[in-house]
Protein backbone atom coordinates (compact mmCIF):
# COMPACT_ATOMS: atom_id res chain seq x y z
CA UNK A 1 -40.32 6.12 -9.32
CA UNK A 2 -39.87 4.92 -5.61
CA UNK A 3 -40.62 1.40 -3.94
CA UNK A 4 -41.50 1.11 -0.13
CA UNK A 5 -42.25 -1.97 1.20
CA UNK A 6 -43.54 -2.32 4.86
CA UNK A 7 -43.87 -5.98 6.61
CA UNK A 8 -45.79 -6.19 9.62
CA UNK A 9 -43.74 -8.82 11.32
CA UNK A 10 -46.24 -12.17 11.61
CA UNK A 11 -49.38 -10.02 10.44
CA UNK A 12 -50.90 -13.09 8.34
CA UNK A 13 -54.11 -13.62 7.10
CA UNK A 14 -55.60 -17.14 7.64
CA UNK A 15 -54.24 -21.00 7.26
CA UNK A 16 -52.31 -21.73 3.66
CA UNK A 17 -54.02 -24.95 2.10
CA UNK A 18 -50.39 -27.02 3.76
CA UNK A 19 -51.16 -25.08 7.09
CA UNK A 20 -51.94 -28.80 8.40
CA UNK A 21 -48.57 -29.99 7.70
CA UNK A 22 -46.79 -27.44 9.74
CA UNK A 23 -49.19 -28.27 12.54
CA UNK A 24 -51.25 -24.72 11.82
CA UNK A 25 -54.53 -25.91 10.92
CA UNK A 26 -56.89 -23.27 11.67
CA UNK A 27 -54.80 -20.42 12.24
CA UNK A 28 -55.69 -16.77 11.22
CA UNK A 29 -54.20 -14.32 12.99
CA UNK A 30 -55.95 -11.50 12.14
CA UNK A 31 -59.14 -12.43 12.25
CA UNK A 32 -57.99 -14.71 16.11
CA UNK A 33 -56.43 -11.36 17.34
CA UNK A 34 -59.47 -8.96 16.41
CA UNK A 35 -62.08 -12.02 17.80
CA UNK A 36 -60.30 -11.95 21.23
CA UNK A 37 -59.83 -8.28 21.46
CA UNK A 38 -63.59 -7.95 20.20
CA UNK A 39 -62.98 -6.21 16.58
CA UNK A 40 -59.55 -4.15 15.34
CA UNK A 41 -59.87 -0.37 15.46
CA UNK A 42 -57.81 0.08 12.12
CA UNK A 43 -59.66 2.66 10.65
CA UNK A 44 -57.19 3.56 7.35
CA UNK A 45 -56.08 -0.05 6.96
CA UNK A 46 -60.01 -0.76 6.57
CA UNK A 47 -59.86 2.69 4.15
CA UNK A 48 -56.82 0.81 2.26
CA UNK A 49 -59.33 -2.15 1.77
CA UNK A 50 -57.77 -4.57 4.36
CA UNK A 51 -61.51 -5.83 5.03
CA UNK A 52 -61.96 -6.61 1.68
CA UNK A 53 -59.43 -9.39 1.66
CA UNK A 54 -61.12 -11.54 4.56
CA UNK A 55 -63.29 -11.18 6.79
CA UNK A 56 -62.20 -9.28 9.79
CA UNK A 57 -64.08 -8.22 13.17
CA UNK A 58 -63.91 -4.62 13.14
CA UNK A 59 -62.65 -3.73 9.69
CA UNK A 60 -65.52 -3.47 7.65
CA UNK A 61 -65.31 -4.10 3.47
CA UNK A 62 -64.69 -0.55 2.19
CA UNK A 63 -67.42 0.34 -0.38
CA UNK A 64 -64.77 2.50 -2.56
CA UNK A 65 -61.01 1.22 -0.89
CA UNK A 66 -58.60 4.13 -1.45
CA UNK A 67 -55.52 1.03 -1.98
CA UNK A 68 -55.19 -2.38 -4.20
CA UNK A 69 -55.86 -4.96 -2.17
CA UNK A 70 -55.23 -9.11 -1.80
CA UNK A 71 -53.03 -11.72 -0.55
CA UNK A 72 -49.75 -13.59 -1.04
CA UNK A 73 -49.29 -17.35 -0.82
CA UNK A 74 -45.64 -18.77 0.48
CA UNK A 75 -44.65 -21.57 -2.11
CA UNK A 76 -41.40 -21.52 -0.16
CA UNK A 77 -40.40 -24.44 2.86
CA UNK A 78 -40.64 -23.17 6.22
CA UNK A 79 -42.89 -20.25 7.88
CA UNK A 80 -39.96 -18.53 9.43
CA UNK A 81 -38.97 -14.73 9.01
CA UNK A 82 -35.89 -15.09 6.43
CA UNK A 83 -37.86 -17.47 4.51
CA UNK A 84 -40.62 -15.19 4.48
CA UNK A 85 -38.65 -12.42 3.38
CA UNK A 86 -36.11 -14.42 1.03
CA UNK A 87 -39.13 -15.17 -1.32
CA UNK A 88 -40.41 -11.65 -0.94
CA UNK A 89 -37.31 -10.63 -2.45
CA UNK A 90 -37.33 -12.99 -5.58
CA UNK A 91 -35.52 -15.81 -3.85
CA UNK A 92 -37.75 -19.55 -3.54
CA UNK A 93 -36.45 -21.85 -0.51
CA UNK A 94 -36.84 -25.49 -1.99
CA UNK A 95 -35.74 -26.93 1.48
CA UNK A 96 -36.52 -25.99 5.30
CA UNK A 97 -34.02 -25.03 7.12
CA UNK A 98 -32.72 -27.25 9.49
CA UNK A 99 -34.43 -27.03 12.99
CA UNK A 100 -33.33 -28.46 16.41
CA UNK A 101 -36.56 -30.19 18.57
CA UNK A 102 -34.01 -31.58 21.10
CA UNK A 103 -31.19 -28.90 20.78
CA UNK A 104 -27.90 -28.62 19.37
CA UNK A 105 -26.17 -32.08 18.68
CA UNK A 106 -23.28 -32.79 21.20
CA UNK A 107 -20.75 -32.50 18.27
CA UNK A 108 -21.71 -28.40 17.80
CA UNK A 109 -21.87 -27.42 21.33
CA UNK A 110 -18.66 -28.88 22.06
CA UNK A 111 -17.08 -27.44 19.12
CA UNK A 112 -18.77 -23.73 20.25
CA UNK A 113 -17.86 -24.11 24.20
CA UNK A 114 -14.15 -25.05 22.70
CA UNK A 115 -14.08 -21.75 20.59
CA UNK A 116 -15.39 -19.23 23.33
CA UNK A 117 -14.16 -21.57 26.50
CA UNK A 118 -16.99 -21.28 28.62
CA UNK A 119 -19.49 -24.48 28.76
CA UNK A 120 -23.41 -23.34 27.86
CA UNK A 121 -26.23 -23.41 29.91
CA UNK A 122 -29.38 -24.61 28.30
CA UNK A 123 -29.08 -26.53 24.52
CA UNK A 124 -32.65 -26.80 24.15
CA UNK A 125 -35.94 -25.18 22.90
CA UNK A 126 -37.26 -22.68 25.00
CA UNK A 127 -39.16 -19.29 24.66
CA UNK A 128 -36.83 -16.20 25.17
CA UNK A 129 -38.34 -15.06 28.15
CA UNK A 130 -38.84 -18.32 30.27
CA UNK A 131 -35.38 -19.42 29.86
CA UNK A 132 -33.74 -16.36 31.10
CA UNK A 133 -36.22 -16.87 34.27
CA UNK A 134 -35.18 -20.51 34.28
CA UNK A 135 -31.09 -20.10 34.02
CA UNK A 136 -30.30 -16.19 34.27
CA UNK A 137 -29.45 -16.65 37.91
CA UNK A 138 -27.22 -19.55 36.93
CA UNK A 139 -25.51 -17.51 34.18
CA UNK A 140 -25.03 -14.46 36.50
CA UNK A 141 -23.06 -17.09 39.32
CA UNK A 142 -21.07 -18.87 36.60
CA UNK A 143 -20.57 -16.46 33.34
CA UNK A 144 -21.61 -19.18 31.19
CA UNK A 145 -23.90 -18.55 28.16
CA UNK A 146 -27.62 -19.36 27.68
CA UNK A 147 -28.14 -21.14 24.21
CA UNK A 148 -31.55 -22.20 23.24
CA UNK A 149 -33.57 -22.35 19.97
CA UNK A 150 -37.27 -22.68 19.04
CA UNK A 151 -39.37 -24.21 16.48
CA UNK A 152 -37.07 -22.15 14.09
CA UNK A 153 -33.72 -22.79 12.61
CA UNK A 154 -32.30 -20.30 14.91
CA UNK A 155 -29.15 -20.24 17.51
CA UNK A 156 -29.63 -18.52 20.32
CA UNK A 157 -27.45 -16.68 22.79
CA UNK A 158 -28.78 -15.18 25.80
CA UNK A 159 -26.77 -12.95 28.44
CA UNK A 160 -26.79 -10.65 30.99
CA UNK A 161 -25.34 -7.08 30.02
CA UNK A 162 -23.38 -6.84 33.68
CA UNK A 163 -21.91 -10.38 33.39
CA UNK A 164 -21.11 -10.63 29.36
CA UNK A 165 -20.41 -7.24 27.86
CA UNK A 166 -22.44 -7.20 24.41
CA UNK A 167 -19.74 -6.84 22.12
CA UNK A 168 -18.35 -10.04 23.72
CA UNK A 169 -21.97 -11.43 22.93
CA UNK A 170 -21.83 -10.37 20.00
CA UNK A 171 -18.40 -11.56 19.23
CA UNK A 172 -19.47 -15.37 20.65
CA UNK A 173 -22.60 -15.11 17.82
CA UNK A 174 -20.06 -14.23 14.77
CA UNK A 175 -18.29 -17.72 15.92
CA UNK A 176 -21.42 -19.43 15.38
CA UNK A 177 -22.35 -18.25 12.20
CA UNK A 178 -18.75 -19.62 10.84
CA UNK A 179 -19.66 -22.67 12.94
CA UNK A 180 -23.01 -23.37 11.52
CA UNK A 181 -22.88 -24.43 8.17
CA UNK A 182 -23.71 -27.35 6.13
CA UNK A 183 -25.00 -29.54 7.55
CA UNK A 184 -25.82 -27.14 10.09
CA UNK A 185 -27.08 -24.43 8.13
CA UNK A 186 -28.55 -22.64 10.72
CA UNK A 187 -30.90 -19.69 9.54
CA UNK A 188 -29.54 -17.26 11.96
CA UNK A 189 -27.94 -16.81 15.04
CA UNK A 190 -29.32 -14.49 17.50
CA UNK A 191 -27.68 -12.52 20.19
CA UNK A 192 -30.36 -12.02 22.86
CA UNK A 193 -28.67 -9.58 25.70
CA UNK A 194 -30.65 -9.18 28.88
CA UNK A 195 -30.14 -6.94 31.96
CA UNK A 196 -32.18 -6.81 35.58
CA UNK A 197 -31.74 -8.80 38.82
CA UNK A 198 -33.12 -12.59 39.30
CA UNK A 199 -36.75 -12.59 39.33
CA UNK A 200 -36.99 -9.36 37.04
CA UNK A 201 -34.37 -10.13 34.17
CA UNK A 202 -35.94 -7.98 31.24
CA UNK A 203 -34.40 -8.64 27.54
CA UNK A 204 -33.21 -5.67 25.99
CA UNK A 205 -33.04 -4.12 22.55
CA UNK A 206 -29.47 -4.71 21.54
CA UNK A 207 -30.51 -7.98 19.80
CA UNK A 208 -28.79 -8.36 16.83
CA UNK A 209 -29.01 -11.00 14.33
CA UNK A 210 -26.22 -12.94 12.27
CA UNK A 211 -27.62 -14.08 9.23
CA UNK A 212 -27.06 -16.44 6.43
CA UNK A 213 -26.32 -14.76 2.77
CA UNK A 214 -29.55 -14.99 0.05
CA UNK A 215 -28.08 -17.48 -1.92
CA UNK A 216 -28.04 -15.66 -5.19
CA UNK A 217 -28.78 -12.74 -6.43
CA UNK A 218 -32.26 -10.63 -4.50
CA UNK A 219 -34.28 -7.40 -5.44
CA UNK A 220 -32.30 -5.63 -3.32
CA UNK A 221 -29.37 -6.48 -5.01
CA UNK A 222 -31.02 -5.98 -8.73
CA UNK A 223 -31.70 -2.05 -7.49
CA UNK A 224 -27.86 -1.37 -6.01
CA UNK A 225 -26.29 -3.20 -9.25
CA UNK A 226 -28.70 -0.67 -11.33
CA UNK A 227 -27.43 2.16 -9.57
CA UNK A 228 -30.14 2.48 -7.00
CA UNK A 229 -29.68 3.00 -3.36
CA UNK A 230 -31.73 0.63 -1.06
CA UNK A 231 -32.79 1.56 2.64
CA UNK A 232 -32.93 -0.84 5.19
CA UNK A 233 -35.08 -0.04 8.27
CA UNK A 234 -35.29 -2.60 11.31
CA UNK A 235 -33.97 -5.94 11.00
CA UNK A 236 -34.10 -6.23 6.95
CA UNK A 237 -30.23 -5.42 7.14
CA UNK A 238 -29.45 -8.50 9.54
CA UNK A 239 -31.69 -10.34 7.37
CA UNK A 240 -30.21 -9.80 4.24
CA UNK A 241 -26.66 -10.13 5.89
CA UNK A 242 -26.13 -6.78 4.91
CA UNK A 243 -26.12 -7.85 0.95
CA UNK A 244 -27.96 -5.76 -1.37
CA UNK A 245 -28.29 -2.90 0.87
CA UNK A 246 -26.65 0.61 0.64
CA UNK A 247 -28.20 2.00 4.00
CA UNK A 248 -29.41 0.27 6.92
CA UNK A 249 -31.25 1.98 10.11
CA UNK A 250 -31.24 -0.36 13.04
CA UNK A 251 -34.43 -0.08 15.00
CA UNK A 252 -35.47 -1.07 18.91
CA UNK A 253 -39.17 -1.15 18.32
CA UNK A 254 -41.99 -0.47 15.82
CA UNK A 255 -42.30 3.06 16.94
CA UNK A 256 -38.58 3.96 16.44
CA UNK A 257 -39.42 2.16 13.30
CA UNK A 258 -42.27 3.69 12.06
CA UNK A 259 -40.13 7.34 12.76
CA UNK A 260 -37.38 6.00 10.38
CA UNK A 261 -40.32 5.19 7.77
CA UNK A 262 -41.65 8.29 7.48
CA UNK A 263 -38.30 10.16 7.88
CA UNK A 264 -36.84 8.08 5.00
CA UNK A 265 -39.72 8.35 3.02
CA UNK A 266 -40.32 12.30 3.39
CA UNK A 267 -36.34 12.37 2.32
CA UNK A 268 -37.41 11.85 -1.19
CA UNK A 269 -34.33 9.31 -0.74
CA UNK A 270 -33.39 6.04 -2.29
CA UNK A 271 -34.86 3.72 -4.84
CA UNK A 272 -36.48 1.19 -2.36
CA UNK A 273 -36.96 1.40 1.03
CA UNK A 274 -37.64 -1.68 2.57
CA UNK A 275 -38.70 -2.17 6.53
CA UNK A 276 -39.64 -4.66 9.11
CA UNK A 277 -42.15 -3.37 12.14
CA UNK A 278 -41.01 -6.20 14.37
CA UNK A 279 -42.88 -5.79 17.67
CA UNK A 280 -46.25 -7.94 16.24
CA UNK A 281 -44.08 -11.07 16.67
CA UNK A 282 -41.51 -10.48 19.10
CA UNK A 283 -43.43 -8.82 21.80
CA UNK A 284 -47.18 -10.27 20.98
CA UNK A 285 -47.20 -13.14 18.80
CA UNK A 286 -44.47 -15.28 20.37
CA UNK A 287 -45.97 -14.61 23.86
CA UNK A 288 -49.61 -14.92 23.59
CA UNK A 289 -50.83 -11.31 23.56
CA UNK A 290 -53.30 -10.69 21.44
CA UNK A 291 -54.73 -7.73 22.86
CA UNK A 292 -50.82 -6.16 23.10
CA UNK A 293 -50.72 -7.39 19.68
CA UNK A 294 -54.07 -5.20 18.70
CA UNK A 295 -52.85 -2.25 19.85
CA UNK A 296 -49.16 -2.31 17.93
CA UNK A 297 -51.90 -2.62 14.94
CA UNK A 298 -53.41 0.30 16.23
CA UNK A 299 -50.24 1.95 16.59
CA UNK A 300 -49.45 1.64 12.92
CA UNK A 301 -52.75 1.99 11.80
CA UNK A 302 -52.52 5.94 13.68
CA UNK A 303 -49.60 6.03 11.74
CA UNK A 304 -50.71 5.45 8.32
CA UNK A 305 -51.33 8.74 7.63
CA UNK A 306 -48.62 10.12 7.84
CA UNK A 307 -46.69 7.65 5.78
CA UNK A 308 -49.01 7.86 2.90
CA UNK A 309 -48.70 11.73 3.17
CA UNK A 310 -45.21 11.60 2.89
CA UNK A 311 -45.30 9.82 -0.20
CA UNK A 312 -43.75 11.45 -3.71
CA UNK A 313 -46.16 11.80 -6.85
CA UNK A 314 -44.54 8.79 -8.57
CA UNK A 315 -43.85 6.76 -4.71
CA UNK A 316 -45.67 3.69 -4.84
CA UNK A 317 -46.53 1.60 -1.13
CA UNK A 318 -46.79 -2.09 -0.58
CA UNK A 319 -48.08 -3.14 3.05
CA UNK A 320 -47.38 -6.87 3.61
CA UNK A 321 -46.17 -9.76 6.27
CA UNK A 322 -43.72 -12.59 5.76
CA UNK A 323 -45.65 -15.35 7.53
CA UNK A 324 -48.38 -15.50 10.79
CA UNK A 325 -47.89 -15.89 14.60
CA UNK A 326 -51.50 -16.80 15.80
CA UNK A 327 -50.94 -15.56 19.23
CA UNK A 328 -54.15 -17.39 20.69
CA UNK A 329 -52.63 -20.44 19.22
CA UNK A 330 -51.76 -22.95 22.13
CA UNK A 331 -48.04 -22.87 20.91
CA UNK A 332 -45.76 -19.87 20.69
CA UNK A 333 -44.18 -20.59 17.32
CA UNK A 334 -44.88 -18.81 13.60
CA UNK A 335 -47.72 -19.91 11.94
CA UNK A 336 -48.14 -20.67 7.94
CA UNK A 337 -50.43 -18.34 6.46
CA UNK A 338 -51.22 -16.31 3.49
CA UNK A 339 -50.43 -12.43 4.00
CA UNK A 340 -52.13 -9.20 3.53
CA UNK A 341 -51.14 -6.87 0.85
CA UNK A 342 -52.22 -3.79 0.16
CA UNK A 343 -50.51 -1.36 -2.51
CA UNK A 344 -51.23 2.36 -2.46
CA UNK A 345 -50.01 5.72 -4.10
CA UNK A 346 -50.66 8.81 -5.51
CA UNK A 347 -50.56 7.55 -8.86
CA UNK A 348 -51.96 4.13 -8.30
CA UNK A 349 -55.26 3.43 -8.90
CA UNK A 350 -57.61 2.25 -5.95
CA UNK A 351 -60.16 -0.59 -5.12
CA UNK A 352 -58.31 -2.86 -7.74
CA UNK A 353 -58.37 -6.38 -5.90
CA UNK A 354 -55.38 -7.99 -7.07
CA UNK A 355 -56.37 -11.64 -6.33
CA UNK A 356 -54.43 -14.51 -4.71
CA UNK A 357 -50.71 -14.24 -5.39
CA UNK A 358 -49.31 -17.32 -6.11
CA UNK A 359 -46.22 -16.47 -4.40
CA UNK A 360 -44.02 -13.42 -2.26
CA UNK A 361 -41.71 -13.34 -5.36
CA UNK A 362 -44.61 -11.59 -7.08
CA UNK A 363 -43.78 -8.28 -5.03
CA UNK A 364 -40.33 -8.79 -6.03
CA UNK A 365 -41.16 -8.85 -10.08
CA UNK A 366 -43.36 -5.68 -9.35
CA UNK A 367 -40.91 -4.21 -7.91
CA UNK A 368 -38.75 -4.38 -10.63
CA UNK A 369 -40.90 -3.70 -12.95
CA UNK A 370 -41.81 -0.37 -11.22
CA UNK A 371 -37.96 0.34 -11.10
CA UNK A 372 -37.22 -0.22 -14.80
CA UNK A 373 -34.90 -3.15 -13.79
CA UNK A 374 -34.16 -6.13 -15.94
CA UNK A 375 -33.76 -9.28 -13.61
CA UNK A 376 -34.02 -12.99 -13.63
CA UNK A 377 -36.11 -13.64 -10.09
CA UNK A 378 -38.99 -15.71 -9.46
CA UNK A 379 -42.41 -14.31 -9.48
CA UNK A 380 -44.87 -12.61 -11.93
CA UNK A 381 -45.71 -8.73 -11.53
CA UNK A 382 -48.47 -7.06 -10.81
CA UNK A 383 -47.52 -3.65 -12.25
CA UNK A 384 -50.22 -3.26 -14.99
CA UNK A 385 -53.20 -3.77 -12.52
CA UNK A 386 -51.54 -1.02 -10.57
CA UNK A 387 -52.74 1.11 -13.68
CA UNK A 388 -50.29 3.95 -12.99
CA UNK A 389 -50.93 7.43 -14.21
């Protein structure tokens, strides 16, 4: 047997019952993004029974859904990505990460412009794309880095390709990960590379992220231990840190990662193959898109086909998010949410709703379960609703 799990980067599902306390109240987006594009056209998501977990404009209730269908509550602090996909993985965050509403205190950013010798520009919250407007002719006069952060526990180092080679970016971001620990246990730090001239800087797709380690053991690391081989596609390697993971493919964009998906899975290859379609948040959620953001759902949704096709007689597929980005939301930031999931397979059997999970961890326990692997993470499977011929 054969796991792949897909997460649609920020595709939640409507407000968690603490979506109030994160400031959230209200959010779906889903059912925002199909209202302002006037209804989804995601025909074999709404065959997969994606309609029959909430109401959606456009996607219908199928009569006879050819998947299992529900959603997944985050018991975990924080709506943020490695949360998200931490708890997904068997691993419960008791406490947020820390976050920086008025930037980095003086104490870090001397101690980082000490270790590269360059001051920063920036040291404040800011999205990706306005700062780089706002300093990138600065950085291109003086060679000086761009740091910023968000409404995340994230570290953030923006430069130009011409004026900061990446691998020197790249090199500045590892000294911030040994930098930023306790107390500063910063989530991840994020090289953000950029090229153009002033008035048209453009980011490019040689982000890469620096990580903290899953404290503890994960999934991932329950299949390698067992002898199992684990694919990474997208940015589930960075957000792992690498751990757990036997093969990672680095991806630029959901349709480079959609490619690897069905490659991998066609391959007959590997125990679990776990991937991230990143483009819903990065390029649409975080900037306010949601008809962009309807038509990467589109993309996939074209897509479906072809990964379900691909599947093995005894492959079983989980379709899932790791938290919402409401993108008609006045705010730019993640938003709390429940996610979609949707299991499907040759062998599993269809229209089963599976309910509200209580927690990510529960796709975790499946998966294990599915795998014939003893382990000790959080979470309760769902296997025997699956009823597996």
């Amino acid at each position: 047997m054969r796991c792949i799990i897909i997460v649609l980067d920020s595709v939640g599902i409507g407000e968690l019952p603490d979506a109030a306390d994160y400031g959230d109240a209200g959010c779906n987006t889903l059912a925002h993004v199909a209202e302002a594009v006037g209804g989804l056209d995601v025909p074999n998501l709404a065959r997969m029974g994606l309609g029959n977990i909430a109401p959606i404009m456009g996607v219908d209730p199928a009569d006879h859904p050819a998947g299992c269908f529900g959603k997944m509550a985050e018991i975990s602090k924080g709506k943020d990505t490695t949360t998200g996909h931490w708890e997904m993985a068997g691993i419960v965050s008791e406490q947020a990460f820390p976050v920086y509403p008025n930037g980095f205190p003086e104490d870090v950013v001397e101690r980082f412009e000490s270790k590269i010798g360059r001051k920063i520009l920036g040291n404040k919250p800011a999205s990706g794309t306005e700062i780089i407007k706002e300093l990138g002719d600065e950085h291109v006069q003086t060679g000086n880095p761009i740091v910023y952060t968000s409404a995340d526990s994230v570290f953030q180092i923006a430069c130009h390709e011409d004026i900061v080679p990446v691998e020197q970016l790249y090199e500045w971001c590892a000294i911030a990960r040994e930098m930023l620990v306790a107390p500063h246990n910063v989530q991840r730090v994020i090289a953000r590379p950029f090229v153009g001239e002033p008035g048209a800087f453009t980011r490019t797709e040689r982000r890469k992220d620096f990580s903290l380690e899953p404290p503890g053991g994960t999934i991932l690391d329950a299949v390698t231990l067992s002898g199992g081989e684990v694919i990474a596609v997208g940015k589930i390697g960075d957000i792992y840190a690498g751990k757990g993971i036997t093969r990672s493919i680095h991806t630029g964009n959901n349709r480079e990662g959609i490619g690897a998906i069905i490659a991998a899975v066609a391959s007959g290859e590997g125990s679990l193959i776990f991937a991230n379609l990143v483009d819903f948040d990065m390029l649409y959620g975080h900037r306010n898109d949601p008809q962009g953001y309807a038509s990467a759902l589109r993309e996939f949704d074209c897509a479906l086909s072809a990964i379900i096709d691909a599947l093995g007689e005894r492959d079983v597929l989980f379709i899932t998010a790791d938290h919402g980005c409401d993108p008609t939301t006045p705010g730019t930031d993640h938003t709390r949410e429940y996610v979609p999931l949707i299991v499907c397979g040759k062998g599993v059997a269809k229209g089963v709703d599976l309910g509200v999970r209580p927690c990510f961890c529960d796709l975790s326990a499946t998966t294990a379960d599915l795998l014939g692997i003893e382990d000790d993470l959080h979470g309760t499977s769902f296997m025997g609703q699956l009823s597996l011929k």
